[in-house]
PDB file of N, CA and C in Angstrom:
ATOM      1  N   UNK A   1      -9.725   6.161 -13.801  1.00  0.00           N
ATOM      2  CA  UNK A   1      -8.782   5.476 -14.662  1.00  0.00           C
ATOM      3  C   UNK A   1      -8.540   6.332 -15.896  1.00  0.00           C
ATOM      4  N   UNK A   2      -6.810   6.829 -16.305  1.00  0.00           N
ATOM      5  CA  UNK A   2      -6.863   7.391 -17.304  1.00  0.00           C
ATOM      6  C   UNK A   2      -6.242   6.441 -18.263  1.00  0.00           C
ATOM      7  N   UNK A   3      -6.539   6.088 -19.682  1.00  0.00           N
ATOM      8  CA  UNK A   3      -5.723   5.392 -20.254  1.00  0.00           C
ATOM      9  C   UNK A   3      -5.243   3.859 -19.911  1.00  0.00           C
ATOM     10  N   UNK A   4      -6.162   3.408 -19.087  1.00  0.00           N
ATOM     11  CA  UNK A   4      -5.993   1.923 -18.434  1.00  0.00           C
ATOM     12  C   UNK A   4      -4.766   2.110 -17.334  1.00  0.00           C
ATOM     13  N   UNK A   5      -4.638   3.804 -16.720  1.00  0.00           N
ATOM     14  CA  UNK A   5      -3.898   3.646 -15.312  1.00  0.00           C
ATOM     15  C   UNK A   5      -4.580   3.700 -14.649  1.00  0.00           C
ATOM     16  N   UNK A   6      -5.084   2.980 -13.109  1.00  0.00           N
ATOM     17  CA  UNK A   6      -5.030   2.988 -11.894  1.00  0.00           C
ATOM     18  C   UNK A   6      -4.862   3.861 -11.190  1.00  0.00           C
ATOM     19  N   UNK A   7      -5.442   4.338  -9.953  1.00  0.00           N
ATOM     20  CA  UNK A   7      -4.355   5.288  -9.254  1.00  0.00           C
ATOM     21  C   UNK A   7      -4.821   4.355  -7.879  1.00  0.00           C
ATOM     22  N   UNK A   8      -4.261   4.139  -6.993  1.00  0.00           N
ATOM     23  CA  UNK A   8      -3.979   2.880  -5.570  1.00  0.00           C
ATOM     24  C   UNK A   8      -5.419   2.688  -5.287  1.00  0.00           C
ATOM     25  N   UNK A   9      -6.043   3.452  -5.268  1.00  0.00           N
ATOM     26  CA  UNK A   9      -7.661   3.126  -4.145  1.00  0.00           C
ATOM     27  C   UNK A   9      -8.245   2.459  -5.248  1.00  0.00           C
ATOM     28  N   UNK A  10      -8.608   2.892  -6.744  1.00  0.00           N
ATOM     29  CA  UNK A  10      -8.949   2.131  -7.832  1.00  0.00           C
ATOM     30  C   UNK A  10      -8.635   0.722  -7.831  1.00  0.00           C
ATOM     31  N   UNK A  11      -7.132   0.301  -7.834  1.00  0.00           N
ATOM     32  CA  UNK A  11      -6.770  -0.855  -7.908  1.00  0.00           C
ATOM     33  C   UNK A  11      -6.980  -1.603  -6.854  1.00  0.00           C
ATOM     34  N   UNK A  12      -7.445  -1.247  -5.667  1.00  0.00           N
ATOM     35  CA  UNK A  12      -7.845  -1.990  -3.992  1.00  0.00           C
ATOM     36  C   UNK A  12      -9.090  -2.130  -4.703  1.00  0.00           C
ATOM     37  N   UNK A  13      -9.964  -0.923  -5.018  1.00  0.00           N
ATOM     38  CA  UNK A  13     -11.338  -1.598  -4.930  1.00  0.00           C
ATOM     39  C   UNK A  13     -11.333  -2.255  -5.748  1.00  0.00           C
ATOM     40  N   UNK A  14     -10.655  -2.519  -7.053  1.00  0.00           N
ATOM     41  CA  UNK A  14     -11.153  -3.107  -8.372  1.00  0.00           C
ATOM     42  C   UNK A  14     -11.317  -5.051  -7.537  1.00  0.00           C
ATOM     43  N   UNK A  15     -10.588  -4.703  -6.277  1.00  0.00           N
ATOM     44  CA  UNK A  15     -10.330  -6.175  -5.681  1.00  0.00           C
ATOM     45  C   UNK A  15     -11.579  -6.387  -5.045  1.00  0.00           C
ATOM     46  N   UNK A  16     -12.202  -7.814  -5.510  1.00  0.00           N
ATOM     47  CA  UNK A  16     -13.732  -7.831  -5.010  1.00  0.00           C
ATOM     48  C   UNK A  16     -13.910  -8.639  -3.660  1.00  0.00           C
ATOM     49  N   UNK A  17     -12.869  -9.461  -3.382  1.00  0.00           N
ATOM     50  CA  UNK A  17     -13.142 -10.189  -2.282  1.00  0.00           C
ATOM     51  C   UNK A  17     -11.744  -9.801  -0.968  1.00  0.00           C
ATOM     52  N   UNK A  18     -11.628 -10.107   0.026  1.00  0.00           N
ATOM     53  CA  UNK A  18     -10.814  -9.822   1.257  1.00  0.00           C
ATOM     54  C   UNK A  18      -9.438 -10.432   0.953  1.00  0.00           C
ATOM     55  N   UNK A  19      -9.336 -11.377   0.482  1.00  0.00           N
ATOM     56  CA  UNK A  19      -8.153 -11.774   0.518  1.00  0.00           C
ATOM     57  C   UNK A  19      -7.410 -11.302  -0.584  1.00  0.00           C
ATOM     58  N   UNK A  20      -8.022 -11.247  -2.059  1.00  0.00           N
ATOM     59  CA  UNK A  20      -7.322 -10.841  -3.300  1.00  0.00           C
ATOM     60  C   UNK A  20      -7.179  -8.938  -2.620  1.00  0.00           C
ATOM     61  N   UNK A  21      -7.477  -8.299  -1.647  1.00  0.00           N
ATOM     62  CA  UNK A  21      -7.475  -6.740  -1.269  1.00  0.00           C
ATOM     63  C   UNK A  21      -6.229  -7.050  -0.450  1.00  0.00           C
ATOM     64  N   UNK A  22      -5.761  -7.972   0.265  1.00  0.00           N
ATOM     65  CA  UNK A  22      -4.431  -8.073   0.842  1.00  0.00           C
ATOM     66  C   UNK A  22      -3.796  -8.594   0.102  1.00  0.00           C
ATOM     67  N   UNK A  23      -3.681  -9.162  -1.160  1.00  0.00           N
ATOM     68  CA  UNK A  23      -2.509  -9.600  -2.015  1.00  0.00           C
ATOM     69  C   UNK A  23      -2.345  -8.330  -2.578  1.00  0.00           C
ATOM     70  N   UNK A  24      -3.483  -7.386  -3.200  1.00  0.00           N
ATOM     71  CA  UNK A  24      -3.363  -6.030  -4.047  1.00  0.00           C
ATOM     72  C   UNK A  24      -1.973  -5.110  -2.966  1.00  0.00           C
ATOM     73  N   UNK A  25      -2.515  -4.896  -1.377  1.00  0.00           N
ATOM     74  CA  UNK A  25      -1.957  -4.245  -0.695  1.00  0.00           C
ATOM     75  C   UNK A  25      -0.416  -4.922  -0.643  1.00  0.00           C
ATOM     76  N   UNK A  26      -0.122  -6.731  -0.370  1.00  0.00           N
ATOM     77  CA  UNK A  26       1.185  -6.640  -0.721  1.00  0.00           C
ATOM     78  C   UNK A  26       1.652  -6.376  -1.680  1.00  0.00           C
ATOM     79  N   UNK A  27       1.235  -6.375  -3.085  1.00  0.00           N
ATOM     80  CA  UNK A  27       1.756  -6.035  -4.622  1.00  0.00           C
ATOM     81  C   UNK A  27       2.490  -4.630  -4.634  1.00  0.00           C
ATOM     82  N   UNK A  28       1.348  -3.591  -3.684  1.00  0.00           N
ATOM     83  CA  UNK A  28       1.720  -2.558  -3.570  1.00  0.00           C
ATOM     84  C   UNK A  28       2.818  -2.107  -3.088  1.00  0.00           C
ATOM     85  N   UNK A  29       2.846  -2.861  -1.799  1.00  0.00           N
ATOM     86  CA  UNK A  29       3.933  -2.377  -0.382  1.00  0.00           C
ATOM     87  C   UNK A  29       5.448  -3.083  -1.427  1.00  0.00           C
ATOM     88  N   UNK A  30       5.203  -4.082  -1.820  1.00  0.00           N
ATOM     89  CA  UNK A  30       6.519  -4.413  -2.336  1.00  0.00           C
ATOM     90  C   UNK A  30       7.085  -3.767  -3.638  1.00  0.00           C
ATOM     91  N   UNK A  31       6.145  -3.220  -4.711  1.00  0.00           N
ATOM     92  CA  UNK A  31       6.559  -2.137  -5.658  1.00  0.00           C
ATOM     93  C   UNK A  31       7.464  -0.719  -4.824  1.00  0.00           C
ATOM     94  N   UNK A  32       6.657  -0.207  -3.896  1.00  0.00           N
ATOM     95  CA  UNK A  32       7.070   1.266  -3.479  1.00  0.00           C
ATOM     96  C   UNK A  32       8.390   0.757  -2.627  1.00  0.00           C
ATOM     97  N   UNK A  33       8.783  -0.571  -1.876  1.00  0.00           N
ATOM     98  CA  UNK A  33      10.072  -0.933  -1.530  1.00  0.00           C
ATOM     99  C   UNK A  33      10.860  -0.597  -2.130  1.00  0.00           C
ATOM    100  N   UNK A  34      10.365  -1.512  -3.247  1.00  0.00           N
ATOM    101  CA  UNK A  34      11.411  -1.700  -4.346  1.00  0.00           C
ATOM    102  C   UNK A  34      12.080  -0.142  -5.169  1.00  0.00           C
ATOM    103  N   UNK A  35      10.914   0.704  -5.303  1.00  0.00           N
ATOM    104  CA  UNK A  35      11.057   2.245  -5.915  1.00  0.00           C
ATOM    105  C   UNK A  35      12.259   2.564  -4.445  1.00  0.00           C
ATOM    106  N   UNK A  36      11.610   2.715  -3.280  1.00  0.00           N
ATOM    107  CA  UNK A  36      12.438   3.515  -2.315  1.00  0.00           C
ATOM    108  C   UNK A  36      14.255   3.104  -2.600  1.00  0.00           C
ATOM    109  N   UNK A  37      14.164   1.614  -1.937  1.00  0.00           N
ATOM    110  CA  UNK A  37      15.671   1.449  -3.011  1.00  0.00           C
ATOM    111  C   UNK A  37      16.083   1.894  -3.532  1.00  0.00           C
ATOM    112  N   UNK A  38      15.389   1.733  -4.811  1.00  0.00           N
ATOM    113  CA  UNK A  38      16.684   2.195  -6.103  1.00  0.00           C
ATOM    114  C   UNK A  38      16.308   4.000  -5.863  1.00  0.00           C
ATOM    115  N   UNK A  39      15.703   4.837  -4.936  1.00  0.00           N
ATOM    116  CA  UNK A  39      16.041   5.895  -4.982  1.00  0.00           C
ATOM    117  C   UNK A  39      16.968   6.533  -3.936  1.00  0.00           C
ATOM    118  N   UNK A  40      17.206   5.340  -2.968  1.00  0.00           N
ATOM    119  CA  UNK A  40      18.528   5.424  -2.475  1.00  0.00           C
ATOM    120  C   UNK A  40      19.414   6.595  -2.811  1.00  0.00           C
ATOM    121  N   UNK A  41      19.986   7.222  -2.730  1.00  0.00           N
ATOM    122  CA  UNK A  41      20.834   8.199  -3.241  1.00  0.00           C
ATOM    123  C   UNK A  41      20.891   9.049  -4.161  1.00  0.00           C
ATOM    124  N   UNK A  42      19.131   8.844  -4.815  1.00  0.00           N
ATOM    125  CA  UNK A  42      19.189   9.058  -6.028  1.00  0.00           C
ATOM    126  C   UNK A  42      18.005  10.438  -5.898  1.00  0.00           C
ATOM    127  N   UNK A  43      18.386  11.602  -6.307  1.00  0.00           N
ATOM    128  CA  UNK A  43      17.269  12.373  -6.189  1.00  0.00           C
ATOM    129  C   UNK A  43      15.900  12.362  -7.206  1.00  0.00           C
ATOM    130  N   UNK A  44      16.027  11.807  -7.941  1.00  0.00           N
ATOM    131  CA  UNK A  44      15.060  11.276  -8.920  1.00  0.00           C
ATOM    132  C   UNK A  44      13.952  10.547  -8.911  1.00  0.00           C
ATOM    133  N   UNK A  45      13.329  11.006  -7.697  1.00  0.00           N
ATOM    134  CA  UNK A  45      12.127  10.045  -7.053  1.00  0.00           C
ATOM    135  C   UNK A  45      10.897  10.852  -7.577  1.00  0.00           C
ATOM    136  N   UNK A  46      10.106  10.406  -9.006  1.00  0.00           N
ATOM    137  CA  UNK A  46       9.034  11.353  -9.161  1.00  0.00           C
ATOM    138  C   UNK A  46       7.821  10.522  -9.431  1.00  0.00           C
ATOM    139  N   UNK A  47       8.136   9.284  -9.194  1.00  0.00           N
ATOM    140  CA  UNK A  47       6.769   8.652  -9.634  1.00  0.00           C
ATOM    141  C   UNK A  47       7.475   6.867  -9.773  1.00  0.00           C
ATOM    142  N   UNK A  48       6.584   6.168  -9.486  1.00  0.00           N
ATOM    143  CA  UNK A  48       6.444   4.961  -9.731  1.00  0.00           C
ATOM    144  C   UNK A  48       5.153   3.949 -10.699  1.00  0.00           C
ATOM    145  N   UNK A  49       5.417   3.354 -10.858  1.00  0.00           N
ATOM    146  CA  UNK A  49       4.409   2.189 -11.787  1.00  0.00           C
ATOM    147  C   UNK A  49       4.607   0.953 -11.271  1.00  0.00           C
ATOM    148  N   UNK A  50       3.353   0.084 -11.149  1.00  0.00           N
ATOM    149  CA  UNK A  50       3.318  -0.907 -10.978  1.00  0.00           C
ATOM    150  C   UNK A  50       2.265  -1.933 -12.275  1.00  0.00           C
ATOM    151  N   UNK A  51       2.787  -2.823 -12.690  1.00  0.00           N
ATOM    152  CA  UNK A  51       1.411  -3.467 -13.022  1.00  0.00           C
ATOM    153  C   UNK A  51       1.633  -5.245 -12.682  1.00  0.00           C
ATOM    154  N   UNK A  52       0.336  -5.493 -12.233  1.00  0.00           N
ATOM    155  CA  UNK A  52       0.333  -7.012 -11.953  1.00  0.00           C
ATOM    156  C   UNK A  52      -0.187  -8.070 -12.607  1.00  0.00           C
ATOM    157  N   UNK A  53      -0.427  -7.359 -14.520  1.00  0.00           N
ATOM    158  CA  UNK A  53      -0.342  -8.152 -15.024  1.00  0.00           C
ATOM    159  C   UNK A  53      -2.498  -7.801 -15.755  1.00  0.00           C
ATOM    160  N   UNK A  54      -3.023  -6.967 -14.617  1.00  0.00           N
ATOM    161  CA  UNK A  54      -4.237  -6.808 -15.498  1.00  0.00           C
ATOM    162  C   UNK A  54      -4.175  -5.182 -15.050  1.00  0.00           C
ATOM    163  N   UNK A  55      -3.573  -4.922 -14.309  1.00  0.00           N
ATOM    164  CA  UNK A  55      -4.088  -3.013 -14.227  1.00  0.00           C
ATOM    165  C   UNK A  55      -2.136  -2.672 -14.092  1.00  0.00           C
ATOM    166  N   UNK A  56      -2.639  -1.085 -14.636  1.00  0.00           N
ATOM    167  CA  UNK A  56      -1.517  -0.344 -14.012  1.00  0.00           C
ATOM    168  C   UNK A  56      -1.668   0.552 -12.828  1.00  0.00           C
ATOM    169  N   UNK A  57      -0.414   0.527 -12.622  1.00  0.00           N
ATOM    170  CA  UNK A  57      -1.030   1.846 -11.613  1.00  0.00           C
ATOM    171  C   UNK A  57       0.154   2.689 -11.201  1.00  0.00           C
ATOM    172  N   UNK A  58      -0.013   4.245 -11.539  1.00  0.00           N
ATOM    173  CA  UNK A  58       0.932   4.988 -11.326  1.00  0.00           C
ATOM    174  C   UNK A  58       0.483   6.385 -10.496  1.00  0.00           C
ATOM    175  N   UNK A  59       1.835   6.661  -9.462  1.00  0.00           N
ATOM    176  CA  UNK A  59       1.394   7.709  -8.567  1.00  0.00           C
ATOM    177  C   UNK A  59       2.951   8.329  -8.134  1.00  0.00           C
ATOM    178  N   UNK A  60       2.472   9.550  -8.118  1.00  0.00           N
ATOM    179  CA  UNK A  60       3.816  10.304  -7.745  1.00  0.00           C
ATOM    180  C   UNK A  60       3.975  10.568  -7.009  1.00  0.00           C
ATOM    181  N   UNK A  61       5.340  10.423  -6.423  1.00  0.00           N
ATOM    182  CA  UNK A  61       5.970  11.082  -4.453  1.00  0.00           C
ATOM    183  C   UNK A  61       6.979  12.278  -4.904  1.00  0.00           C
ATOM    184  N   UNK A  62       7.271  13.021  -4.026  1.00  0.00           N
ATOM    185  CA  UNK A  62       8.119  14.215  -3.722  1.00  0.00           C
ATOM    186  C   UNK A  62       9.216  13.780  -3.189  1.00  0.00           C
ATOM    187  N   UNK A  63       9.265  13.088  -2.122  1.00  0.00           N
ATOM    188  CA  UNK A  63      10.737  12.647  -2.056  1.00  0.00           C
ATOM    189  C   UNK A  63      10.335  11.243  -0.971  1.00  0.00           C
ATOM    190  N   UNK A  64      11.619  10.992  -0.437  1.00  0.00           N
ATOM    191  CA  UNK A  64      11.800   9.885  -0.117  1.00  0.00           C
ATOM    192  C   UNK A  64      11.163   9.356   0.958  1.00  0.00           C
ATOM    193  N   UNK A  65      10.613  10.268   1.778  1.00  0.00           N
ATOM    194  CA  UNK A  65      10.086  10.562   2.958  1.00  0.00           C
ATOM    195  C   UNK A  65       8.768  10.158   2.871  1.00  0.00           C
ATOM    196  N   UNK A  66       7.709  10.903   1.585  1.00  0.00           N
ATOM    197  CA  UNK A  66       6.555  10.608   1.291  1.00  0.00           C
ATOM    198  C   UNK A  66       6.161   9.282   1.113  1.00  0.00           C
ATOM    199  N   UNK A  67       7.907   8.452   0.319  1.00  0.00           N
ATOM    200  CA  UNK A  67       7.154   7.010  -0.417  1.00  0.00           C
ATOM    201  C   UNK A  67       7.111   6.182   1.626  1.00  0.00           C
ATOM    202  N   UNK A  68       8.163   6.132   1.934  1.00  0.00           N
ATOM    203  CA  UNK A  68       8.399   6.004   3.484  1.00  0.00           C
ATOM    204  C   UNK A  68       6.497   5.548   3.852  1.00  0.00           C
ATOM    205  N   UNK A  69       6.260   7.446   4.118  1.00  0.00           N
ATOM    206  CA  UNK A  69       4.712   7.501   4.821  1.00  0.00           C
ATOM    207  C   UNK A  69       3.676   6.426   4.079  1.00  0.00           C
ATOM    208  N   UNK A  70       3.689   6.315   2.786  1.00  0.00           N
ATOM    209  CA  UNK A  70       2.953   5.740   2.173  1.00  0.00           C
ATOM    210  C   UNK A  70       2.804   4.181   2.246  1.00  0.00           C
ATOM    211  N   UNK A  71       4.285   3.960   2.390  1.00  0.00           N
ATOM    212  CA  UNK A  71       4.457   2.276   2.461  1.00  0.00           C
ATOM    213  C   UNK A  71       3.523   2.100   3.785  1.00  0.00           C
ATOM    214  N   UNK A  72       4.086   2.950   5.256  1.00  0.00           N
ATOM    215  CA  UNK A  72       3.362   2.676   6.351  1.00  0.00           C
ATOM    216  C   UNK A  72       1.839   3.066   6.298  1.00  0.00           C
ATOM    217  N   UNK A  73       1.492   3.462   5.264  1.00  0.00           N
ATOM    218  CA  UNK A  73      -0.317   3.575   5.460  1.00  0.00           C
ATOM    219  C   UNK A  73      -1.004   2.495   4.805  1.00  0.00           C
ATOM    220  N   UNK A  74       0.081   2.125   4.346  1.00  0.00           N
ATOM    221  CA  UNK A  74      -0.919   0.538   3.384  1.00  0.00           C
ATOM    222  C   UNK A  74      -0.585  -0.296   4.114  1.00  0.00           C
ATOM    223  N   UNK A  75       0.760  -0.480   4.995  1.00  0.00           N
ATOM    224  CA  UNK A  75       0.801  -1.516   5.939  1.00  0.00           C
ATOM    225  C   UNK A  75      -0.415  -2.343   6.929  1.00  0.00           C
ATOM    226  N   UNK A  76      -0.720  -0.567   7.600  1.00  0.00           N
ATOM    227  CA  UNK A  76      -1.337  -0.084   8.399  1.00  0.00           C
ATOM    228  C   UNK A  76      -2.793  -0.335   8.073  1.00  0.00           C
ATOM    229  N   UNK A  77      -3.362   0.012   6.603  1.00  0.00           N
ATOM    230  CA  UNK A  77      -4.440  -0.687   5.940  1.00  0.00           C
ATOM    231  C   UNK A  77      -4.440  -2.408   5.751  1.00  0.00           C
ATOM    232  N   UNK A  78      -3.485  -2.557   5.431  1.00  0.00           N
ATOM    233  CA  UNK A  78      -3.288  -4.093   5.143  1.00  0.00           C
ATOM    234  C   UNK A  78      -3.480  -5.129   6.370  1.00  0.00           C
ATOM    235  N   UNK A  79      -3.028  -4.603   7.350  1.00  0.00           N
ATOM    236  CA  UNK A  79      -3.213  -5.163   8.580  1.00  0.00           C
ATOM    237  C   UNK A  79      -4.415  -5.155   9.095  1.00  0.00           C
ATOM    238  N   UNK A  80      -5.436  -4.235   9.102  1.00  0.00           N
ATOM    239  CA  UNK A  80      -6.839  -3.880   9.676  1.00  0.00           C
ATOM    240  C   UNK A  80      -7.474  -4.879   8.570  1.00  0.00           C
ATOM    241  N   UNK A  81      -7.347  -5.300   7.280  1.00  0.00           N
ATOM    242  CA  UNK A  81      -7.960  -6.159   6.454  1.00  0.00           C
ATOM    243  C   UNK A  81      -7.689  -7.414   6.897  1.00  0.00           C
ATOM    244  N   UNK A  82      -6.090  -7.743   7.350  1.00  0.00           N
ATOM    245  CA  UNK A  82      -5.945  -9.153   7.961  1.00  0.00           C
ATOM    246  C   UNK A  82      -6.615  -9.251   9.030  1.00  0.00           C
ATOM    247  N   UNK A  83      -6.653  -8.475   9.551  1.00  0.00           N
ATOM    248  CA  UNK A  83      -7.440  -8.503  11.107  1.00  0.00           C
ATOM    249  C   UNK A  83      -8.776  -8.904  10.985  1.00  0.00           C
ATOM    250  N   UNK A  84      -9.184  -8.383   9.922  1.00  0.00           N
ATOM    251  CA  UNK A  84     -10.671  -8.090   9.863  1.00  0.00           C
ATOM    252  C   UNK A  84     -11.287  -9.778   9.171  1.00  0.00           C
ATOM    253  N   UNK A  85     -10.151  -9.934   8.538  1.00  0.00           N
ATOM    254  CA  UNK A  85     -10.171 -11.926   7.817  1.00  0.00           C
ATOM    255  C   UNK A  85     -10.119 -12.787   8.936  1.00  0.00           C
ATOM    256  N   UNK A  86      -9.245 -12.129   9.830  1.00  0.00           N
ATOM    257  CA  UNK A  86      -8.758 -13.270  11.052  1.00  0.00           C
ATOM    258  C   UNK A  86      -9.719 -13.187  12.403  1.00  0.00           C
ATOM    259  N   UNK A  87     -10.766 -12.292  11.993  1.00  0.00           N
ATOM    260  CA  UNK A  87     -11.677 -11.853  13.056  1.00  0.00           C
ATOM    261  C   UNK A  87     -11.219 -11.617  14.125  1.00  0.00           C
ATOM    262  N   UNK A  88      -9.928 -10.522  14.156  1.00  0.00           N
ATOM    263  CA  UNK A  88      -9.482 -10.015  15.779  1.00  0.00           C
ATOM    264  C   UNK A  88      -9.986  -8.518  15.724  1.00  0.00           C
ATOM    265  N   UNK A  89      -9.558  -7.919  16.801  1.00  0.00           N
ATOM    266  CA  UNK A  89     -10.074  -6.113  16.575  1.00  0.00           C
ATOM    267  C   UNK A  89      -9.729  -6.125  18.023  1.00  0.00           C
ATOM    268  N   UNK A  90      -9.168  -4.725  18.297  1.00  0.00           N
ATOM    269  CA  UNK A  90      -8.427  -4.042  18.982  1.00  0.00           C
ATOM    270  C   UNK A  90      -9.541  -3.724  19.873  1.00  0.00           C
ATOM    271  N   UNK A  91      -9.061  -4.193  21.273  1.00  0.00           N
ATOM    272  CA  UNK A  91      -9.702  -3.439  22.930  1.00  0.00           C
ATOM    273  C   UNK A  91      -8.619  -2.818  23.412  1.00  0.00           C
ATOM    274  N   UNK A  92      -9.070  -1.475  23.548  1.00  0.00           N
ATOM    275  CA  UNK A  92      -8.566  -0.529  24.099  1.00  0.00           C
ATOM    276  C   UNK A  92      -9.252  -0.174  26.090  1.00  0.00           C
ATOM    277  N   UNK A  93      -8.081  -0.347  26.750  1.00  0.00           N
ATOM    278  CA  UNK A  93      -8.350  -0.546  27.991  1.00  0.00           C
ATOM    279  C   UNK A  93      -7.694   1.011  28.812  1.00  0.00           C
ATOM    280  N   UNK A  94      -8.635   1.161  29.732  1.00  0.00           N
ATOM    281  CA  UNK A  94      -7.770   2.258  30.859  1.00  0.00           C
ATOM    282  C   UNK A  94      -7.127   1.849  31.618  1.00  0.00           C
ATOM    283  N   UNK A  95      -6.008   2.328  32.384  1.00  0.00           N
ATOM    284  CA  UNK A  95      -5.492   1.932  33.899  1.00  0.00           C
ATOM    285  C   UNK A  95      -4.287   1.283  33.447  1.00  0.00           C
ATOM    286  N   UNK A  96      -3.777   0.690  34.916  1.00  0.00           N
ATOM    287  CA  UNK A  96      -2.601  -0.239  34.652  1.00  0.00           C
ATOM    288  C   UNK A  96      -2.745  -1.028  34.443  1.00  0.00           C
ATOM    289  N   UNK A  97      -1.633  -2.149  34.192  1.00  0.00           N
ATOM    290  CA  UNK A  97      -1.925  -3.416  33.783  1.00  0.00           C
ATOM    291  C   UNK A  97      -0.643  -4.018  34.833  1.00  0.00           C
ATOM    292  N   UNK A  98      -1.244  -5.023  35.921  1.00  0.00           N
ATOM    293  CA  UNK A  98       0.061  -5.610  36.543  1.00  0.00           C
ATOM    294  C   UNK A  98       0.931  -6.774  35.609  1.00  0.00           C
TER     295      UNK A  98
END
């Protein structure tokens, strides 16, 4: 933390229990939406901020592509946490399936 910023993994862990770690992850996914938007057309994509009111948190992308990858890795995190609340988990099977 510099200066009372955040940087994303800070602000997940600062989350102590399972469910407030999937509200952090939607807070997130819907800030970097919202950034991708308005950079729409706009080459001026160098960084975003979020705060939810007790942390900040700021992190910089290169272009539009990066915020893209990023949204899908917190998804992708966010989901393995719901999963992990909802007690399901992935079997991975060989062969066909009729």
């Amino acid at each position: 933390m510099i200066d009372g910023i955040y940087t994303i993994s800070q602000y997940v862990e600062s989350k102590t229990d399972l469910l407030a770690r999937i509200k952090a992850y939607d807070n997130l996914i819907s800030a970097m939406e919202l950034k991708l938007l308005d950079s729409i057309g706009n080459s001026d994509l160098e960084e975003y901020q979020m705060e939810d009111g007790q942390i900040k948190i700021r992190t910089r992308f290169r272009t539009v592509q990066n915020v893209q990858d990023g949204i899908k890795a917190l998804e992708q995190a966010k989901q393995r946490l719901v999963n992990s609340y909802n007690g399901r988990s992935t079997v991975l099977r060989g062969g066909k399936f009729c």
